[in-house]
N, C-alpha and C. Protein backbone atom coordinates (compact mmCIF):
# COMPACT_ATOMS: atom_id res chain seq x y z
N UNK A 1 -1.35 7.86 20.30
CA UNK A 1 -0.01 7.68 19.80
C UNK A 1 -0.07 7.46 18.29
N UNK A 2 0.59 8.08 17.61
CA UNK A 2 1.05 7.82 16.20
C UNK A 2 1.49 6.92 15.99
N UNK A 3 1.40 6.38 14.42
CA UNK A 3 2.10 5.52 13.79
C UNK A 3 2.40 5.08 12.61
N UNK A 4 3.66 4.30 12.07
CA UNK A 4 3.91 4.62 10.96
C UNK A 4 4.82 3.68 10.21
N UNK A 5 4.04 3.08 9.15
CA UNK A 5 4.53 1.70 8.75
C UNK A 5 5.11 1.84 7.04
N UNK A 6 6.34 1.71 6.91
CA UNK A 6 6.79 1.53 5.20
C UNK A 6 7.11 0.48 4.70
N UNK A 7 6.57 -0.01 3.95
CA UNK A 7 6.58 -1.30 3.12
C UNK A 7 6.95 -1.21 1.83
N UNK A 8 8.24 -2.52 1.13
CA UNK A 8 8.57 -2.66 -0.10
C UNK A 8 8.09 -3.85 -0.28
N UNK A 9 7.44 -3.47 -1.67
CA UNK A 9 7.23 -4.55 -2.57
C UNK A 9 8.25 -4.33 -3.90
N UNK A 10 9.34 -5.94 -4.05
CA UNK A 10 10.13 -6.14 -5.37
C UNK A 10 9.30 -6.82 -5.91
N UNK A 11 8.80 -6.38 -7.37
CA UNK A 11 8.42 -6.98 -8.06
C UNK A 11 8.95 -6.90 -9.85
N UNK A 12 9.10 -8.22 -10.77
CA UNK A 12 9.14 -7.71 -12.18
C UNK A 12 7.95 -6.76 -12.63
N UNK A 13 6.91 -6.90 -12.13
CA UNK A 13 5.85 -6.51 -12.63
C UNK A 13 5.36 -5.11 -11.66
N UNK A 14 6.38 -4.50 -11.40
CA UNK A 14 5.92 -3.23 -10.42
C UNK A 14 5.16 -2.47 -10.81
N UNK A 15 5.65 -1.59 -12.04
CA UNK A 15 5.00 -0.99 -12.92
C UNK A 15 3.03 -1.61 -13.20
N UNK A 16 2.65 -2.46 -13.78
CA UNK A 16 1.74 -2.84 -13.24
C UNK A 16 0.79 -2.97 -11.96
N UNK A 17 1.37 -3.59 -11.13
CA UNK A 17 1.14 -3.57 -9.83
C UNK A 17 0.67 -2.15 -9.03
N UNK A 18 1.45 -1.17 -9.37
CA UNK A 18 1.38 0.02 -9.22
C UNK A 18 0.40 1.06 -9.85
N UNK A 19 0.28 0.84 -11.16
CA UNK A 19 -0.87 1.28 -11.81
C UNK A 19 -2.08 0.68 -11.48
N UNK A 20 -2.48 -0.62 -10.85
CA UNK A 20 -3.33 -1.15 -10.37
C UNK A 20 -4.00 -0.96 -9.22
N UNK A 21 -2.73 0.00 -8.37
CA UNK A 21 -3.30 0.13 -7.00
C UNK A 21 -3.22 1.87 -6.65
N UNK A 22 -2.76 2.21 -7.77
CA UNK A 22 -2.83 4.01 -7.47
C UNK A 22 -4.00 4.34 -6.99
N UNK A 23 -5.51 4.43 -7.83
CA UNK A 23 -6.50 4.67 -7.62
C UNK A 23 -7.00 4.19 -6.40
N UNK A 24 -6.55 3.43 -5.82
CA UNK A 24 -6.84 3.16 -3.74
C UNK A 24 -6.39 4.25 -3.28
N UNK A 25 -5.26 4.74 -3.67
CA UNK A 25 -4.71 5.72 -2.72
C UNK A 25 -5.70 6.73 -2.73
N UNK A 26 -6.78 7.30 -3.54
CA UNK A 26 -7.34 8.23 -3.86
C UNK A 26 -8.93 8.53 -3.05
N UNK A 27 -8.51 7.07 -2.45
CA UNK A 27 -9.88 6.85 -1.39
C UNK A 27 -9.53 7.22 -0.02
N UNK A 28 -10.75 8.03 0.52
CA UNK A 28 -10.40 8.75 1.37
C UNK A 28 -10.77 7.74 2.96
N UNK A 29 -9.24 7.74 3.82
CA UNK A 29 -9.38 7.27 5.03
C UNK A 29 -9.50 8.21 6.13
N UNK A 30 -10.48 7.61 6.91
CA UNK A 30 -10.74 8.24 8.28
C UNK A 30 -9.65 8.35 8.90
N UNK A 31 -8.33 7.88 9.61
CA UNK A 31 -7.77 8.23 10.29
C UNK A 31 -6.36 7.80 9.91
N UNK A 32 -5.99 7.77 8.79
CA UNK A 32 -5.03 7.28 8.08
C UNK A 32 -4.64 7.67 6.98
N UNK A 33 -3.48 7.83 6.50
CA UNK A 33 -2.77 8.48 5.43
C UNK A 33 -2.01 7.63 4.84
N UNK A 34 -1.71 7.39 3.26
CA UNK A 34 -1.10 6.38 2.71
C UNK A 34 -0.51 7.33 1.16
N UNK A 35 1.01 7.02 1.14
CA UNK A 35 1.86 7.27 -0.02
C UNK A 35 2.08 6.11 -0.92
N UNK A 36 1.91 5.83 -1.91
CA UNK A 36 2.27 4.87 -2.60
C UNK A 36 3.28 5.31 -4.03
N UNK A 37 4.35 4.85 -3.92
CA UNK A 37 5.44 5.17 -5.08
C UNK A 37 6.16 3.87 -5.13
N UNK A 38 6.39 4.49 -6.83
CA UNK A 38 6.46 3.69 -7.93
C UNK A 38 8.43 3.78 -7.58
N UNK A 39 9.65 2.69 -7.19
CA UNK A 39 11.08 3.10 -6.97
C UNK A 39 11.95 2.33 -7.50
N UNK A 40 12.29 1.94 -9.20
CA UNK A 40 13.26 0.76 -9.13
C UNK A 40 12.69 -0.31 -9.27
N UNK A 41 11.67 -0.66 -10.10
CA UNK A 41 11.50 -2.26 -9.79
C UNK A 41 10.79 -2.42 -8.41
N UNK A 42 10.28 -1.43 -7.77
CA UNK A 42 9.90 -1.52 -6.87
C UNK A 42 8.78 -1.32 -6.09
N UNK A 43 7.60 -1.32 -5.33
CA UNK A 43 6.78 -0.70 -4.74
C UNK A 43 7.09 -0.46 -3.79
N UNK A 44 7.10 1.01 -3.20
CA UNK A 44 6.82 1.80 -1.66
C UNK A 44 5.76 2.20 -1.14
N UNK A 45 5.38 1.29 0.09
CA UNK A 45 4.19 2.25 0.85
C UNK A 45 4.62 2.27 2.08
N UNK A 46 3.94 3.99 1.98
CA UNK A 46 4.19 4.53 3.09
C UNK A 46 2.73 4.67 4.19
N UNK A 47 2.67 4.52 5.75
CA UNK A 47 1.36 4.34 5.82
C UNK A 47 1.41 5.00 7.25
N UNK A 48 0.67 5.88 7.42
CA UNK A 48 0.69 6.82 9.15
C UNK A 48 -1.13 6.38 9.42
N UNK A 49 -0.94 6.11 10.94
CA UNK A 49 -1.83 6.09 11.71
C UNK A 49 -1.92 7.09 12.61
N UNK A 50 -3.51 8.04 13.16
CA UNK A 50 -3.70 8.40 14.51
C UNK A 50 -3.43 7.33 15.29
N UNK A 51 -3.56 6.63 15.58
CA UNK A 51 -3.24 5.72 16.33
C UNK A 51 -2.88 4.20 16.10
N UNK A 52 -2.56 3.17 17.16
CA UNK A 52 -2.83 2.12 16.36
C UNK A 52 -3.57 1.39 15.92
N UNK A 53 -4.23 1.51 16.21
CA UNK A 53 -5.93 0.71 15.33
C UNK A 53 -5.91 1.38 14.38
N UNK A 54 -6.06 2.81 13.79
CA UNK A 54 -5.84 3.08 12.80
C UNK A 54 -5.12 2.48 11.76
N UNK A 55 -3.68 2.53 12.31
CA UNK A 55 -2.98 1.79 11.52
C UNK A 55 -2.88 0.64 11.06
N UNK A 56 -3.27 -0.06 12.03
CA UNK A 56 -3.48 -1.47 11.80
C UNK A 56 -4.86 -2.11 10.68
N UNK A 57 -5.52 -1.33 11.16
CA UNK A 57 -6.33 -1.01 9.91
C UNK A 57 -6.13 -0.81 8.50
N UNK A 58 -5.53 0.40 8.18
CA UNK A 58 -4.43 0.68 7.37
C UNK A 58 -3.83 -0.27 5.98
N UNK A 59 -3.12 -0.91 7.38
CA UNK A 59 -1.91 -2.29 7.22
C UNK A 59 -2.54 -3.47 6.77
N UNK A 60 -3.76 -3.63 7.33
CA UNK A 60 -4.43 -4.80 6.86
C UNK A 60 -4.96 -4.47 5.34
N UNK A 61 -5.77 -3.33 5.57
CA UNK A 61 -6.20 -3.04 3.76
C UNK A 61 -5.80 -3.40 2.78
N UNK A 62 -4.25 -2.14 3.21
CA UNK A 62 -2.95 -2.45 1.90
C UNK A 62 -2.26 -3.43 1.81
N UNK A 63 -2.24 -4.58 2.73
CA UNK A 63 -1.73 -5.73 2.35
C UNK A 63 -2.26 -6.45 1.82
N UNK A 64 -3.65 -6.62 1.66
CA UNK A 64 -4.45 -7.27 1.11
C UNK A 64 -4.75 -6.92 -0.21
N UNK A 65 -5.13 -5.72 -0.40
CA UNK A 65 -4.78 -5.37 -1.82
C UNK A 65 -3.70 -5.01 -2.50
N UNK A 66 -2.24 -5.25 -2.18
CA UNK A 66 -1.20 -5.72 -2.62
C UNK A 66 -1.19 -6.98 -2.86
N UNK A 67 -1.75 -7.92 -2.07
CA UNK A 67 -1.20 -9.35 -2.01
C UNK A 67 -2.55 -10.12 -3.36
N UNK A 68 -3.82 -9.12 -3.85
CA UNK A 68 -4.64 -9.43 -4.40
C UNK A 68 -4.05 -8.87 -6.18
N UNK A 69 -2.55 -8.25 -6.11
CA UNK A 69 -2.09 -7.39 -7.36
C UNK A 69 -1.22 -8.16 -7.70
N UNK A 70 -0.72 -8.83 -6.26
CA UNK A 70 0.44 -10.00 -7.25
C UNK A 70 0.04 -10.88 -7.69
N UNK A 71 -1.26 -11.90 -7.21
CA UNK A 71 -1.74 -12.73 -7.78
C UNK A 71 -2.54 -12.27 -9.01
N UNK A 72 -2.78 -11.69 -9.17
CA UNK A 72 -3.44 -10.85 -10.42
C UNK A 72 -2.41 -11.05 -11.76
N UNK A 73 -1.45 -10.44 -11.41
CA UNK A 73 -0.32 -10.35 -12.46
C UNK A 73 0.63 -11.81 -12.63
N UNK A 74 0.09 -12.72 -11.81
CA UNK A 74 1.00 -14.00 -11.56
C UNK A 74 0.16 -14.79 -12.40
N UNK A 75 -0.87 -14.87 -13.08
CA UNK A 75 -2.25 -15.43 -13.79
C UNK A 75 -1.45 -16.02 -14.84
C-alpha cells in the first residue's frame, strides 16, 4: 500500500531553513520520494511511501532534520 504525507512548516526564517535542507532532497531514497518547496513564509514537504515503513521512515528523517533547522536558526 502507498503512502503519502504533506507537511507545513511556518517559519520567519523559511527562506533559510529551506536553503539548509534542499541538498537532503538530493539524496537518494530507497523506497521513498520527497518534494520540498519553498511557499509564503513557508515550508512544504511533500513525502510518498511504497509502503508504510517506507514512509514512516521517510517521516522520521524529515522531521528530524527539520526540527534540527529550526533550532539552528533559533541560536
Amino acid at each position: 500500500m502507498k503512502g503519502c504525507a504533506e507537511l507545513v512548516f511556518e517559519s520567519e526564517h523559511a527562506t533559510e531553513i529551506f536553503q539548509a535542507l534542499a541538498p537532503e532532497v538530493d539524496d537518494e531514497l530507497h523506497r521513498s520520494n520527497v518534494i520540498l518547496s519553498l511557499e509564503d513564509g513557508s515550508i512544504r514537504l511533500r513525502i510518498w511511501g511504497e509502503d508504510t515503513v517506507s514512509l514512516r521512515a521517510a517521516l522520521n528523517t524529515w522531521i528530524r532534520l527539520v526540527n534540527i533547522a529550526f533550532e539552528m536558526v533559533s541560536l
